[in-house]
Protein backbone atom coordinates (compact mmCIF):
# COMPACT_ATOMS: atom_id res chain seq x y z
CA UNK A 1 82.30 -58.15 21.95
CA UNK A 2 86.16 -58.50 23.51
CA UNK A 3 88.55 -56.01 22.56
CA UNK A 4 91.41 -57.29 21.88
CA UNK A 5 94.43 -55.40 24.27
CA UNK A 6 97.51 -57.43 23.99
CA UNK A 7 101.17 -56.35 23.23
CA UNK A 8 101.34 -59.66 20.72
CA UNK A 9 98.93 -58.05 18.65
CA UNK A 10 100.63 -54.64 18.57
CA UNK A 11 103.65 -56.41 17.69
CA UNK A 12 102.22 -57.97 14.51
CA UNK A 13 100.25 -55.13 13.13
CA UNK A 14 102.97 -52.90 13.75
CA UNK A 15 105.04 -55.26 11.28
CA UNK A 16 102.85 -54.37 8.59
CA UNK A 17 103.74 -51.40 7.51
CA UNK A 18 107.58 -51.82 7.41
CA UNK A 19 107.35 -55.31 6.02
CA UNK A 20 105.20 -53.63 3.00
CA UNK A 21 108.03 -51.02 3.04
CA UNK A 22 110.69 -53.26 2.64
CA UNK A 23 109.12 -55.51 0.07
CA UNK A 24 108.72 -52.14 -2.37
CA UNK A 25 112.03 -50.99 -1.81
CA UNK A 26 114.08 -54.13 -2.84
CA UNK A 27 111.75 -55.62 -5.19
CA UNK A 28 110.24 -52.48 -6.94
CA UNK A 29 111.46 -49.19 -8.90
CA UNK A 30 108.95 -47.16 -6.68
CA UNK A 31 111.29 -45.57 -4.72
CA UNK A 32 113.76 -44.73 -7.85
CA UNK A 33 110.73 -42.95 -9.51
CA UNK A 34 109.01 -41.02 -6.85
CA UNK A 35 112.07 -40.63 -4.40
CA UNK A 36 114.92 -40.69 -5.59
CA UNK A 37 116.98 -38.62 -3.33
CA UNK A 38 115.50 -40.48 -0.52
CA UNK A 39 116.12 -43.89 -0.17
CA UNK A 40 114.53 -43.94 3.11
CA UNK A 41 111.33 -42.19 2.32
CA UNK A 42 109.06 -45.33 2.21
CA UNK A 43 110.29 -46.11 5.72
CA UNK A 44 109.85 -42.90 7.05
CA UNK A 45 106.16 -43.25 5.34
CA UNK A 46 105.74 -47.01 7.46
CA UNK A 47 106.82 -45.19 10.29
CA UNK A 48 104.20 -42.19 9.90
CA UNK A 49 101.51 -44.72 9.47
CA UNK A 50 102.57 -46.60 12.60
CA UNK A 51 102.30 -43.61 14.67
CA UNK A 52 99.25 -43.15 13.29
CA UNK A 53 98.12 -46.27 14.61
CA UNK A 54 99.90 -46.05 17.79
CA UNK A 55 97.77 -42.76 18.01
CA UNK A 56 94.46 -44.30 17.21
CA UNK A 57 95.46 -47.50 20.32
CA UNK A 58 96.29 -44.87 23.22
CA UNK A 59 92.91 -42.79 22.02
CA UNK A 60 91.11 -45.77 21.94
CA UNK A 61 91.67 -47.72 25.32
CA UNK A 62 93.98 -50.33 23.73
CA UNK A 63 97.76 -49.35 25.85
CA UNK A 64 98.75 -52.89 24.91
CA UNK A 65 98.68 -52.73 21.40
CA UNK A 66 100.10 -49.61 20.74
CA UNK A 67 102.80 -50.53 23.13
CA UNK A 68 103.64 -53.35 21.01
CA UNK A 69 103.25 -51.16 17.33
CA UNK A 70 105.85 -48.89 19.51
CA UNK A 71 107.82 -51.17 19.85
CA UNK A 72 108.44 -52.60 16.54
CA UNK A 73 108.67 -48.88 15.27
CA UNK A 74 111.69 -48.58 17.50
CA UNK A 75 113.85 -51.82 16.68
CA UNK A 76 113.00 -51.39 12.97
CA UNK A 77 113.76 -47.83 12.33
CA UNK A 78 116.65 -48.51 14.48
CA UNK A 79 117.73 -51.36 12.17
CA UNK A 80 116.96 -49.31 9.03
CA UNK A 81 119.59 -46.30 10.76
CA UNK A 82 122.17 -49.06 11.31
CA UNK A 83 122.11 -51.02 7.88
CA UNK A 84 122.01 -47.66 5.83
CA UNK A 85 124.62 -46.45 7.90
CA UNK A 86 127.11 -48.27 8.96
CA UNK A 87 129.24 -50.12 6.17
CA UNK A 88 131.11 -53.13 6.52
């Protein structure tokens, strides 16, 4: 059986997570009931299960895809700093 090792596939399962994240944040009352001091908190939860995963990749053999959960980590965390943030 081929293990899959490619950045692509990092990319989208590290997408997951956040996407999920994002959905329950804007279209739920999750975070108003079990965070409410924390608007953040679900993507700080996204990013703890990406880690995770990342973990799992570089114990694993598979570089490639943890590269790519890394990197979509990065640019959204780095997106959810910048929106919450800055205001225009």
């Amino acid at each position: 059986m081929q293990h899959k090792n490619n950045m692509f596939l990092g990319l989208i399962l590290g997408v997951i997570l956040p996407v999920i994240a994002h959905l329950l944040t804007k279209h739920s009352e999750i975070i108003a009931q079990l965070m409410p001091q924390k608007p953040l908190g679900l993507y700080v939860l996204a990013l703890t299960g990406n880690i995770i995963a990342v973990w799992y990749c570089y114990r694993n053999d598979r570089e490639q895809v943890g590269k790519g959960i890394v990197l979509v980590t990065f640019l959204g965390m780095l997106l959810a700093v910048i929106t919450k943030t800055i205001v225009i």
